[in-house]
Protein backbone atom coordinates (compact mmCIF):
# COMPACT_ATOMS: atom_id res chain seq x y z
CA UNK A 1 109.03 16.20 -20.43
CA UNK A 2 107.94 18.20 -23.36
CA UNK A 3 109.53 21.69 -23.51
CA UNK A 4 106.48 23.77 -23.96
CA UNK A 5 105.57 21.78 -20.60
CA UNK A 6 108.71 23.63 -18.72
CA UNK A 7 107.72 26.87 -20.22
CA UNK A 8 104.28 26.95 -19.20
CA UNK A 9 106.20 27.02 -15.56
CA UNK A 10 104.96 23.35 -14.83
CA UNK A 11 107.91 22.18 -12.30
CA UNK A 12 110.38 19.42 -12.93
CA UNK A 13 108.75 17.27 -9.62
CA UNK A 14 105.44 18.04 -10.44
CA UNK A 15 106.00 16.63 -14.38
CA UNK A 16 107.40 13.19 -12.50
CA UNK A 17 104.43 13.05 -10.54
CA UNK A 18 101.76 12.96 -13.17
CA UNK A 19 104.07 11.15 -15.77
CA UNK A 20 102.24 7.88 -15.71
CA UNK A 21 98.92 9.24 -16.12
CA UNK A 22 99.93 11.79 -19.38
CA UNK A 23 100.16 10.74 -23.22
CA UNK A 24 103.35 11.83 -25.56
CA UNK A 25 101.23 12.05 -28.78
CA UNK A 26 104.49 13.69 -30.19
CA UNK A 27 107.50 15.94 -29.34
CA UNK A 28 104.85 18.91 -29.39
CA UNK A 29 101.53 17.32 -27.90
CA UNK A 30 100.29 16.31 -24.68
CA UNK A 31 96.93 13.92 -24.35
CA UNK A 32 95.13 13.39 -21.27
CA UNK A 33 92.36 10.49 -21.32
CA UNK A 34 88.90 10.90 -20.17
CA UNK A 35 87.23 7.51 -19.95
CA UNK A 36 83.40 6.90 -18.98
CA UNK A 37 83.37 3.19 -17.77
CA UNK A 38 79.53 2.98 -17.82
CA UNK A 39 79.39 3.55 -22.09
CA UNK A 40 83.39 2.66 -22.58
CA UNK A 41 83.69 5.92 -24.16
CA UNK A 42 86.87 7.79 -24.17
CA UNK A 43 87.68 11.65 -24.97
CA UNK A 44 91.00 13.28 -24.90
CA UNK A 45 92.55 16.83 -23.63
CA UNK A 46 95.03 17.78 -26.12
CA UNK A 47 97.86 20.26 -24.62
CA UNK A 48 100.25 21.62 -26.99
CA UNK A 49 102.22 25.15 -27.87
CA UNK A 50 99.30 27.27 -29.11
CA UNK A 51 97.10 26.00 -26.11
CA UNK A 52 94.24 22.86 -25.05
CA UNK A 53 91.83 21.64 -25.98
CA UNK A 54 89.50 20.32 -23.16
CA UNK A 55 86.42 18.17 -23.71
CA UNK A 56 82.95 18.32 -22.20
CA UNK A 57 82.26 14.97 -21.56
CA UNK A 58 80.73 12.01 -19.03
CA UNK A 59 84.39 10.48 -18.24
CA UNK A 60 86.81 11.31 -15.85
CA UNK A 61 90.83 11.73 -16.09
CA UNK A 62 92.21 10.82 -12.54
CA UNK A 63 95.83 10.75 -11.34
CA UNK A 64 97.13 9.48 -8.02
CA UNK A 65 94.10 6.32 -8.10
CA UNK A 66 96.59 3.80 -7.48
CA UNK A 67 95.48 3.07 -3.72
CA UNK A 68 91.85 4.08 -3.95
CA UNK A 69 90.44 3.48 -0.29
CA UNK A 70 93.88 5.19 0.89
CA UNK A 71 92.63 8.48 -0.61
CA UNK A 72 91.97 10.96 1.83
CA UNK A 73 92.10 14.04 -0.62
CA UNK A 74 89.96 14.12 -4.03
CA UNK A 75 90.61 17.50 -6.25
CA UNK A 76 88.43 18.29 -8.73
CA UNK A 77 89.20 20.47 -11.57
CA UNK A 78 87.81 20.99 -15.10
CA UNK A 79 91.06 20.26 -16.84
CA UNK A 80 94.51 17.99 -16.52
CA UNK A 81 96.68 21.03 -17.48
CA UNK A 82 95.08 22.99 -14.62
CA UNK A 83 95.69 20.02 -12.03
CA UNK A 84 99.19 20.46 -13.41
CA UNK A 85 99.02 24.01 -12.54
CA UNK A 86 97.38 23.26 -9.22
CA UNK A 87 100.09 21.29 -7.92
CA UNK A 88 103.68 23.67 -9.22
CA UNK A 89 101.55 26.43 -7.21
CA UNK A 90 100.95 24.04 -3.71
CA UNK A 91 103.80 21.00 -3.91
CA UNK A 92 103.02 20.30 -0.56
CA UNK A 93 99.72 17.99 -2.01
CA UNK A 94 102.48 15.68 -3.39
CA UNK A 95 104.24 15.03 -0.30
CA UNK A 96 102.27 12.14 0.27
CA UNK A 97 101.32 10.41 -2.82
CA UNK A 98 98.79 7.55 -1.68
CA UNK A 99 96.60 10.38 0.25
CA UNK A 100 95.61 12.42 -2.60
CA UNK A 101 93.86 12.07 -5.92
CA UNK A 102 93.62 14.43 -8.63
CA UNK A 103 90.47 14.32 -10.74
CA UNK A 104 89.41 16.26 -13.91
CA UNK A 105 85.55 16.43 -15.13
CA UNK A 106 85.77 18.59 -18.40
CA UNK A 107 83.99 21.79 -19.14
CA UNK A 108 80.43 21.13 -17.59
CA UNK A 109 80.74 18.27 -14.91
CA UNK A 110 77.62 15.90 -14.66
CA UNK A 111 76.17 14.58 -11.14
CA UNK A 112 77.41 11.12 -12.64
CA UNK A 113 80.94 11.96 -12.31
CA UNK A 114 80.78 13.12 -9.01
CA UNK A 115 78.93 9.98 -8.12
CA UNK A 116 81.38 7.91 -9.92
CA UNK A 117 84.01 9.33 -8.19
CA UNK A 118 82.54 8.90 -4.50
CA UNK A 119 82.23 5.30 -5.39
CA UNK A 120 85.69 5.07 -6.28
CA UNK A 121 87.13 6.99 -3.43
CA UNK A 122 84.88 6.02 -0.82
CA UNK A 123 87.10 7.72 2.36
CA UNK A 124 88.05 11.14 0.47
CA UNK A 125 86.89 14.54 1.04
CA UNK A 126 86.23 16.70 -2.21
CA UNK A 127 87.88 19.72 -3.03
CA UNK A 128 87.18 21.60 -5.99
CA UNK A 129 89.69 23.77 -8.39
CA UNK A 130 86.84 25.19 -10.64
CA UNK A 131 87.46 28.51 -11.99
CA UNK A 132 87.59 32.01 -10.20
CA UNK A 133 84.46 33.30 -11.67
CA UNK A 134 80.83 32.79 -11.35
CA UNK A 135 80.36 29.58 -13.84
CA UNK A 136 83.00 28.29 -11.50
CA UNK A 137 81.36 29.63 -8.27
CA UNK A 138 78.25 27.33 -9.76
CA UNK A 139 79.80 24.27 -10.56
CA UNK A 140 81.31 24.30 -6.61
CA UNK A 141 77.96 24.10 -5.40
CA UNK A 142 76.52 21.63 -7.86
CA UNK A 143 79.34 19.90 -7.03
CA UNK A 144 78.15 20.01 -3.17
CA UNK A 145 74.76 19.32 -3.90
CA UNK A 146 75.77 16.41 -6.33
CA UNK A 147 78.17 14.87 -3.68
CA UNK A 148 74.86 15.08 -1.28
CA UNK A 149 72.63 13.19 -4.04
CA UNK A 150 70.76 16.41 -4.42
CA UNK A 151 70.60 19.30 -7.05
CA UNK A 152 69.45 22.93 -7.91
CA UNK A 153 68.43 25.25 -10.37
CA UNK A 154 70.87 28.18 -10.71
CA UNK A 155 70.96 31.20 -13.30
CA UNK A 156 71.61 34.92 -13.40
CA UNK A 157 69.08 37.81 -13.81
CA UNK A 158 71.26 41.07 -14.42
CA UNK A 159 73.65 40.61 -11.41
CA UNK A 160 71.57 38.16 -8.77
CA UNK A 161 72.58 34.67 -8.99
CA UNK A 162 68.82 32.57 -8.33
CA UNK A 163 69.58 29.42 -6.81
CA UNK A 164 66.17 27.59 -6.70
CA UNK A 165 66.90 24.68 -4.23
CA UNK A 166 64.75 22.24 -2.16
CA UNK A 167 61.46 24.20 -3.08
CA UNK A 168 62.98 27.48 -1.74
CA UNK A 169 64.36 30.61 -4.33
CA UNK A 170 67.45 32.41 -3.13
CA UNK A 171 69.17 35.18 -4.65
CA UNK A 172 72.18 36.03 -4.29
CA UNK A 173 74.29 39.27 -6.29
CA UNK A 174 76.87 38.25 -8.08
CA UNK A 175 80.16 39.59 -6.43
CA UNK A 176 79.40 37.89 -3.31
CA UNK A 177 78.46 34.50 -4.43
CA UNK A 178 79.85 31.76 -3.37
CA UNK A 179 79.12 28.08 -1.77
CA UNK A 180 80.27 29.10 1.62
CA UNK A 181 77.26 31.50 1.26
CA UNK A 182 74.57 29.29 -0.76
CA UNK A 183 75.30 26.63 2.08
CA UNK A 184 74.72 29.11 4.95
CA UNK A 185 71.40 30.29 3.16
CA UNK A 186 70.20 27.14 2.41
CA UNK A 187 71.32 24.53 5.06
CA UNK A 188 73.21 22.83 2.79
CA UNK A 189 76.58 21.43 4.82
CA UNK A 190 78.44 19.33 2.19
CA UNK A 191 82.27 19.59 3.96
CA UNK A 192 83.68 20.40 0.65
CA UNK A 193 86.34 22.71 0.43
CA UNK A 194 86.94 25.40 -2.20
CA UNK A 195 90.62 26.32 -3.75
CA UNK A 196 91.08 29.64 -5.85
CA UNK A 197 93.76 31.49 -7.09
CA UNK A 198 94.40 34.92 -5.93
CA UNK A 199 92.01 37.96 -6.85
CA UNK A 200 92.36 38.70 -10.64
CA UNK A 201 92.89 35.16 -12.01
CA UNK A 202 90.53 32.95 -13.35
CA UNK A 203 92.26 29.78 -12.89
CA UNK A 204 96.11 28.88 -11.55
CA UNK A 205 97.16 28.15 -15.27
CA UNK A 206 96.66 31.52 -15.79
CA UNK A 207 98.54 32.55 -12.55
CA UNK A 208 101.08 30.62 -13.64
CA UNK A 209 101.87 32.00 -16.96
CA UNK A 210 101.69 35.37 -15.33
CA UNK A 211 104.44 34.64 -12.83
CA UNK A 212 106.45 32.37 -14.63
């Protein structure tokens, strides 16, 4: 594996795990391939020393899709490098490789991929790995919602998130947001469950450089 891999912290088991589903551009560049099979369009996460480059796009990158209907576990996250991340920080989901699939969406995940990806893993639960902050607090529960074939309408006025959902308006402040508490407010049980790193991170690649 590429040094600047190692130094980001990314352990030597984890690296073997995902090795068939990264790209060696070069000795200083990582690519991760997200392909939309509807429009055959590919984009690509580039990973290198000064940082990554992740794409907002329709396609999805998935690892661990070998065995699709013996997926139990489907992790969503915005980005490859953060799956990466993910996994050095909890091994334990790589104990059994055929159970769990790891999924990334890009920057601002669309109801098709979520769609796509219940197709494709027909007996998985979701999880999500978005980030530790209210755009990622949002994209859990249109995640939910998506998963669920339905949708709503959220944005902030000074600190209140407004969810507008199923012809009702909720508001919720800020701090306290979170799908646990849009679903008890609006009914909504979607049985996804929600991973975060620890208070003051953002995302677990951030964690990681922080404790490695």
């Amino acid at each position: 594996m590429l040094p600047f891999v190692a130094a980001l912290g990314i352990k030597p088991e984890v690296q073997d795990f995902f090795e068939p589903w990264l790209e060696v551009s070069s000795k200083t560049e990582l690519q991760f391939s997200y392909i939309d099979q509807a429009i055959n369009r590919k984009k690509r996460e580039v990973l290198n020393a000064h940082g990554s480059l992740i794409p907002s796009t329709t396609g999805i990158w998935c690892a661990g899709d070998l065995h699709p209907h013996t997926v139990r576990h489907n992790i969503l996250f915005y980005s490859a490098i953060e799956a990466l991340s993910f996994c050095t920080m909890n091994t334990g989901w790589l104990s059994r490789p055929d159970n769990v699939a790891f999924s990334a969406v890009g920057l601002c995940p669309v109801a098709s991929q979520v769609e796509a990806l219940r197709f494709r893993f027909p007996n998985a639960r979701l999880h999500t790995v978005f980030g530790n902050d209210v755009l990622g607090r949002i994209a859990d529960c249109k995640v939910a919602l998506w998963a669920k074939g339905k949708d709503a309408h959220f944005h902030m006025h000074q600190d209140i998130i407004i969810a507008q959902y199923n012809s009702k308006t909720f508001r919720i402040p800020e701090p306290i947001f979170s799908l646990h508490l849009f679903e008890q407010k609006s009914s909504l049980r979607a049985g996804i469950r929600t991973h975060k790193p620890k208070a003051g991170f953002v995302s677990f690649l951030e964690l990681l450089k922080e404790v490695s």
